[in-house]
Protein backbone atom coordinates (compact mmCIF):
# COMPACT_ATOMS: atom_id res chain seq x y z
CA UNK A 1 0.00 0.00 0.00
CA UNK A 2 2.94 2.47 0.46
CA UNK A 3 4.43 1.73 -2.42
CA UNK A 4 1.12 2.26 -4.25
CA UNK A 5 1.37 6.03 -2.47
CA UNK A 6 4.22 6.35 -3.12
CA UNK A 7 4.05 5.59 -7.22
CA UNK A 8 0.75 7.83 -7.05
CA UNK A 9 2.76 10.95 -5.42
CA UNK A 10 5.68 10.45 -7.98
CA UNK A 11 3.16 9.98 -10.46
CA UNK A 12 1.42 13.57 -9.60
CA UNK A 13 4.60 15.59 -8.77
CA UNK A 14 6.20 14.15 -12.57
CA UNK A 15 2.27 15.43 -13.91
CA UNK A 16 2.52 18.77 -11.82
CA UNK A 17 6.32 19.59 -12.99
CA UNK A 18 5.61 18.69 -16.95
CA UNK A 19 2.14 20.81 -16.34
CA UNK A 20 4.40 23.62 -15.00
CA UNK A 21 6.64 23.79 -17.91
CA UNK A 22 3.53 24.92 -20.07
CA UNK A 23 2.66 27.58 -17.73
CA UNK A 24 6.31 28.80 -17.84
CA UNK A 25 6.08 28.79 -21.89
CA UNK A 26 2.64 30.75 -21.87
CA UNK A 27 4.25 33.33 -18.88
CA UNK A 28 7.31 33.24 -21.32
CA UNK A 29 5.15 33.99 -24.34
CA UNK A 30 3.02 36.84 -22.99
CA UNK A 31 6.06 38.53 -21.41
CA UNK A 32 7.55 38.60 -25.25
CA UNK A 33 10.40 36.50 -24.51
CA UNK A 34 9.51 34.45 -27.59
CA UNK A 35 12.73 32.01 -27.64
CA UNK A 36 12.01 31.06 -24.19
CA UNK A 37 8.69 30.33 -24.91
CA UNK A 38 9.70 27.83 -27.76
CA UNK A 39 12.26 26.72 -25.57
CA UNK A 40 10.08 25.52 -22.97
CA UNK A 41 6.86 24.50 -25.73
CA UNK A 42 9.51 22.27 -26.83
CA UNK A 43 10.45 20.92 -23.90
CA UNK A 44 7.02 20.25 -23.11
CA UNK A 45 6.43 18.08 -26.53
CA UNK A 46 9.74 16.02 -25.06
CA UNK A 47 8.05 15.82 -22.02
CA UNK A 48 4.28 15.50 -22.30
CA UNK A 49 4.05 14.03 -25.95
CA UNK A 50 3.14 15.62 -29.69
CA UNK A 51 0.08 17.77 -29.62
CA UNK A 52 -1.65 20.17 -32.06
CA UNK A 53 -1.98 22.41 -29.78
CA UNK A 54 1.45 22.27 -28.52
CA UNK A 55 2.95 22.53 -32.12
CA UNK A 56 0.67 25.24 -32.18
CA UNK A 57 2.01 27.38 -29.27
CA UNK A 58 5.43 26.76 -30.81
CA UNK A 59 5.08 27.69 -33.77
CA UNK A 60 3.62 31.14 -32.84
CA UNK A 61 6.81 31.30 -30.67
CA UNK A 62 8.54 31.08 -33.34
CA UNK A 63 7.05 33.59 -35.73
CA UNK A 64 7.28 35.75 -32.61
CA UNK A 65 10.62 35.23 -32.62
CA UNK A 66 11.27 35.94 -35.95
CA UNK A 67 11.69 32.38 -37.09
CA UNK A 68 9.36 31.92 -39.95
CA UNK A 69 11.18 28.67 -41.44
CA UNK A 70 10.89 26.66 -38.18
CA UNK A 71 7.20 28.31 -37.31
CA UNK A 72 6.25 26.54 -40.38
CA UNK A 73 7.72 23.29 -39.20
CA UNK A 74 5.48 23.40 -36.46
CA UNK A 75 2.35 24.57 -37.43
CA UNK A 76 3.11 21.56 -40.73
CA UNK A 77 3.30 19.27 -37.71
CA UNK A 78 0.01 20.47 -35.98
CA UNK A 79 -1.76 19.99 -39.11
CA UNK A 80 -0.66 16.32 -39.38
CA UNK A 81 -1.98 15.77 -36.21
CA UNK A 82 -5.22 17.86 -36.46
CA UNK A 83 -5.99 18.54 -40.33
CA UNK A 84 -9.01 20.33 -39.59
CA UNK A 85 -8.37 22.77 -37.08
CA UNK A 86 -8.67 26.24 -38.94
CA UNK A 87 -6.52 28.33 -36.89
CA UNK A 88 -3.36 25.74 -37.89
CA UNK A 89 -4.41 26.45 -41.00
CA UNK A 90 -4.77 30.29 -41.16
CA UNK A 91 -1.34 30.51 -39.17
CA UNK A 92 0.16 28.50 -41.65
CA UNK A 93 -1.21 30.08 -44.84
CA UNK A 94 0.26 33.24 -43.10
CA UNK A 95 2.83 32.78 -42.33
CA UNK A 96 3.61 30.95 -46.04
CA UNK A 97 2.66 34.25 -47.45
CA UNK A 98 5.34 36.02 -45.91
CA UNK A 99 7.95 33.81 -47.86
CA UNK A 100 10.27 35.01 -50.32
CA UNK A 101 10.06 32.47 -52.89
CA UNK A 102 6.71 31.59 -54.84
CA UNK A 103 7.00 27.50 -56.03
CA UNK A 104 4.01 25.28 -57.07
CA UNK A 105 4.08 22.55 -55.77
CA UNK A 106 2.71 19.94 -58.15
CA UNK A 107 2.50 16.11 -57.29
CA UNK A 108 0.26 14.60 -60.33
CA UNK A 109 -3.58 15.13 -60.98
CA UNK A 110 -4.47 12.21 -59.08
CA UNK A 111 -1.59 11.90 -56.74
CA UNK A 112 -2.27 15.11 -55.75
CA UNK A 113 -5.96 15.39 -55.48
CA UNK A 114 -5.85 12.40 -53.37
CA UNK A 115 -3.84 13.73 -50.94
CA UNK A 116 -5.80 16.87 -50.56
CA UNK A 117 -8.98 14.90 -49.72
CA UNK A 118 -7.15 12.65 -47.61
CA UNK A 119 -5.57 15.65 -45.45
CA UNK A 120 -9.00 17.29 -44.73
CA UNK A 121 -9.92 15.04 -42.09
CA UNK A 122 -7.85 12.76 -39.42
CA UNK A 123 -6.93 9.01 -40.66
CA UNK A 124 -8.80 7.45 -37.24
CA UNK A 125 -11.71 9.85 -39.11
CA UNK A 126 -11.57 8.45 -42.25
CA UNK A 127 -11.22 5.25 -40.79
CA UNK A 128 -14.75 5.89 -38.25
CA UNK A 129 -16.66 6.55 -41.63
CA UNK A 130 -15.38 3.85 -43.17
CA UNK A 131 -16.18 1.49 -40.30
CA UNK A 132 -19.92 2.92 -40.01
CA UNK A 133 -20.14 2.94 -43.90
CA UNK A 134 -19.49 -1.08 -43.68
CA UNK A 135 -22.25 -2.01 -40.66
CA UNK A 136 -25.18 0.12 -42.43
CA UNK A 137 -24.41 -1.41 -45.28
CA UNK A 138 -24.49 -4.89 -43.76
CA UNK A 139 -27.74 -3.47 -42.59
CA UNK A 140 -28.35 -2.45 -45.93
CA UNK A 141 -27.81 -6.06 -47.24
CA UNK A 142 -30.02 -7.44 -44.60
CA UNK A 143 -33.20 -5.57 -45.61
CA UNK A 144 -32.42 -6.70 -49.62
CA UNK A 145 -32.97 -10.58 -48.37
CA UNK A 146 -35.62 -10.02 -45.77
CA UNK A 147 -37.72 -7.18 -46.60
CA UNK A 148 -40.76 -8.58 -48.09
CA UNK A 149 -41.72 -4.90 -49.93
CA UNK A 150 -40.01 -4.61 -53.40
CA UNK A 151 -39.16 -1.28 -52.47
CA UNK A 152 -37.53 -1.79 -49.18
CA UNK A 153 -35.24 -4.20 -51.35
CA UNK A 154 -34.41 -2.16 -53.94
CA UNK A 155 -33.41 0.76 -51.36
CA UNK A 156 -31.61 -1.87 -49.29
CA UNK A 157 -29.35 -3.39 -52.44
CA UNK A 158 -28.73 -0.39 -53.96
CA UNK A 159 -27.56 1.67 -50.67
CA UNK A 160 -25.47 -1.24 -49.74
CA UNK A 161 -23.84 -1.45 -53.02
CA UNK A 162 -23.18 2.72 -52.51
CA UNK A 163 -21.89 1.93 -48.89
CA UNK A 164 -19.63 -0.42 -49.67
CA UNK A 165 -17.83 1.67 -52.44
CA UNK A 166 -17.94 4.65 -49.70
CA UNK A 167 -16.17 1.96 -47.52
CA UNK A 168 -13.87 1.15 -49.40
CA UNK A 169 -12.54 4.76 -50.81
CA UNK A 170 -12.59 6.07 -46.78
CA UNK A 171 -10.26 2.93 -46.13
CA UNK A 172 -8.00 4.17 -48.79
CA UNK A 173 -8.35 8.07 -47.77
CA UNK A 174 -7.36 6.61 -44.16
CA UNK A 175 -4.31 4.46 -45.22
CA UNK A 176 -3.08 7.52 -47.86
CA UNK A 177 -3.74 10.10 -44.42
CA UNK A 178 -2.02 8.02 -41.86
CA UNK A 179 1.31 7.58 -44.76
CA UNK A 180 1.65 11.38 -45.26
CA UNK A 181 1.35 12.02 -41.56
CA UNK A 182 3.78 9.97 -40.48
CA UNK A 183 5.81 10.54 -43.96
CA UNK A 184 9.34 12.18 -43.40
CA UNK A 185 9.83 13.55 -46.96
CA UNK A 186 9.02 16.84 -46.89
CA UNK A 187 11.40 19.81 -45.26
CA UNK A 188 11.05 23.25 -44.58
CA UNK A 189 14.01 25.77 -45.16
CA UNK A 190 15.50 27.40 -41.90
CA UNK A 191 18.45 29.06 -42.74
CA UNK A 192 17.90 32.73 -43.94
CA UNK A 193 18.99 32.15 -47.38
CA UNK A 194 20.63 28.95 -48.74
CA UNK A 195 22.19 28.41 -52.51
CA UNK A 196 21.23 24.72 -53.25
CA UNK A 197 24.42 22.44 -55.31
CA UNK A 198 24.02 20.47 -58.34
CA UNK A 199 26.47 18.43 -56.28
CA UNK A 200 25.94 16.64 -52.58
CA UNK A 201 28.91 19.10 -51.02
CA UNK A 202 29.06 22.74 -50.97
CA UNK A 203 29.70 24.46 -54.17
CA UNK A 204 32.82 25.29 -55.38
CA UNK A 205 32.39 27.44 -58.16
CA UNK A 206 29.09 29.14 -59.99
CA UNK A 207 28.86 26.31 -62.28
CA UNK A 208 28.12 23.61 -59.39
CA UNK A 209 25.61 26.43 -57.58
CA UNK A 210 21.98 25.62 -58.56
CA UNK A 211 19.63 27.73 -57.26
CA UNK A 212 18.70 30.28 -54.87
CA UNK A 213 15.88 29.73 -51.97
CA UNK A 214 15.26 31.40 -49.21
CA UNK A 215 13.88 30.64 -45.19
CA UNK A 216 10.31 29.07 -45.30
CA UNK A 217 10.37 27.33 -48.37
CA UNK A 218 9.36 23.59 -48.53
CA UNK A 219 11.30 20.90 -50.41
CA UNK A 220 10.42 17.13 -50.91
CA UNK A 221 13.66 14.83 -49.98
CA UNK A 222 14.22 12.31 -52.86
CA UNK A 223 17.52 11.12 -51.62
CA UNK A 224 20.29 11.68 -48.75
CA UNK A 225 24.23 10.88 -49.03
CA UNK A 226 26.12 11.14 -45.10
CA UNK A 227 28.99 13.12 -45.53
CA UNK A 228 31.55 13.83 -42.28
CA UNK A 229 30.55 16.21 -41.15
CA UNK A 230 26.50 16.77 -42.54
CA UNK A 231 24.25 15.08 -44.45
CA UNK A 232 23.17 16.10 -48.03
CA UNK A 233 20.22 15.76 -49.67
CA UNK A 234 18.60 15.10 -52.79
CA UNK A 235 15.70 17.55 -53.10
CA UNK A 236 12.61 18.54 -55.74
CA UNK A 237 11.71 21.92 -55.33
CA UNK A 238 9.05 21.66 -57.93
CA UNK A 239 8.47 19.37 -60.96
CA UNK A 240 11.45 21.17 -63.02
CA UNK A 241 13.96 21.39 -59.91
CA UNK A 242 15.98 19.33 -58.12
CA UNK A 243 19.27 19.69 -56.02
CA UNK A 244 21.33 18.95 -53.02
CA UNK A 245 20.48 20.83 -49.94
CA UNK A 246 22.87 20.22 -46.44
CA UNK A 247 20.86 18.75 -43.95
CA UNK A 248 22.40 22.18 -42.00
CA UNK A 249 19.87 24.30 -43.80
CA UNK A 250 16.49 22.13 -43.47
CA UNK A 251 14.17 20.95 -41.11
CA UNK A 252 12.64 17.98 -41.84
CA UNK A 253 8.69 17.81 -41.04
């Protein structure tokens, strides 16, 4: 029984000391000392776990602070975990607005469609409609072999058949969701400005420099060579460009 006390006391004081690490971030935040803030929002993500909300509050931090590039990190990492929460989305859009550079990003008709329906709602979403889809259907099914009324059948076989496709395009939009949340292919700039190499090591000359971007931009990683002292990787900026980008200069989402 004492040790029982004892774990729940340990227990509480661990809960009370992460707990207070959120009110020193928000005490940090409103007294405009923005890098402690993200500091501490960061150490509470270590500490308590990944949350919207907590990507969130760092991510404003970090605007705060005047660091645009990882601000988008974050708030790209809030949105993964709660796609449908407009003020992720309005921070984000804002704060994209403020880049330098202007790239469309393009990833196939389909491809890309896809994955814009699939990132409006939450994979264990996708994956509730998709479960409810498949019962009333079964329910559907059901009143085609017992209901005596022609009617009743008709509504029951058709709406199943319906169902069923419903179920089976949710399960997809839930697979495709939970892959590009938990996909580590995309990075966001940080560095102020960075030239990108048409080699994986610095540039030597102009003709091995090929292209300028700036803090805030995304690129998708395609590739990564470990060098001594970095890593380099292989990026596409958009569907004409591609380069080498030191892991120095990115944060990957």
């Amino acid at each position: 029984m004492k040790k029982l006390i004892l774990l729940i006391v340990a227990a509480l004081s661990v809960a009370g000391v992460r707990a207070g690490v959120i009110a020193r971030a928000d005490s940090a935040y409103l007294a405009d000392d923005f890098l402690t803030a993200a500091a501490l929002y960061d150490e509470a993500i270590d500490s308590l776990g990944p949350s919207a909300d907590r990507y969130y509050n760092l991510g404003n931090a970090y605007y705060r602070a005047g660091l645009p590039g990882m601000a988008i990190v974050s708030y790209e990492r809030a949105l993964r975990l709660d796609p449908t929460n407009k003020d992720i989305i309005e921070n984000l859009e804002f704060v994209n607005s403020k880049t330098v550079d202007r790239i469309e990003q393009n990833s196939g008709l389909i491809g890309g469609a896809t994955d814009r329906i699939a990132s409006k709602l939450h994979p264990d979403t996708w994956a509730l409609i998709a479960m409810v889809s498949f019962i009333i259907a079964m329910v559907g099914i059901g009143v085609y072999f017992f209901a005596s009324a022609v009617a009743l059948r008709k509504v029951g076989f058709f709406g199943a058949g319906i169902l069923v496709v419903v179920c089976v395009v949710t399960n997809m939009l839930a697979v495709r969701s939970a892959r590009r949340a938990a996909a580590a292919d995309a990075a966001i700039i940080t560095a102020p400005s960075v030239i990108l190499s048409t080699t994986p090591r610095a540039p030597k000359d102009r003709s091995e420099e090929a292209l300028l971007l700036h803090e805030g931009t995304k690129v998708f990683l395609l590739d990564s060579i470990a060098g001594p002292d970095n890593t380099w990787y292989d990026v596409r900026i958009d569907n004409e460009h591609r380069a080498w980008i030191s892991s120095e200069a990115i944060e990957i989402i």
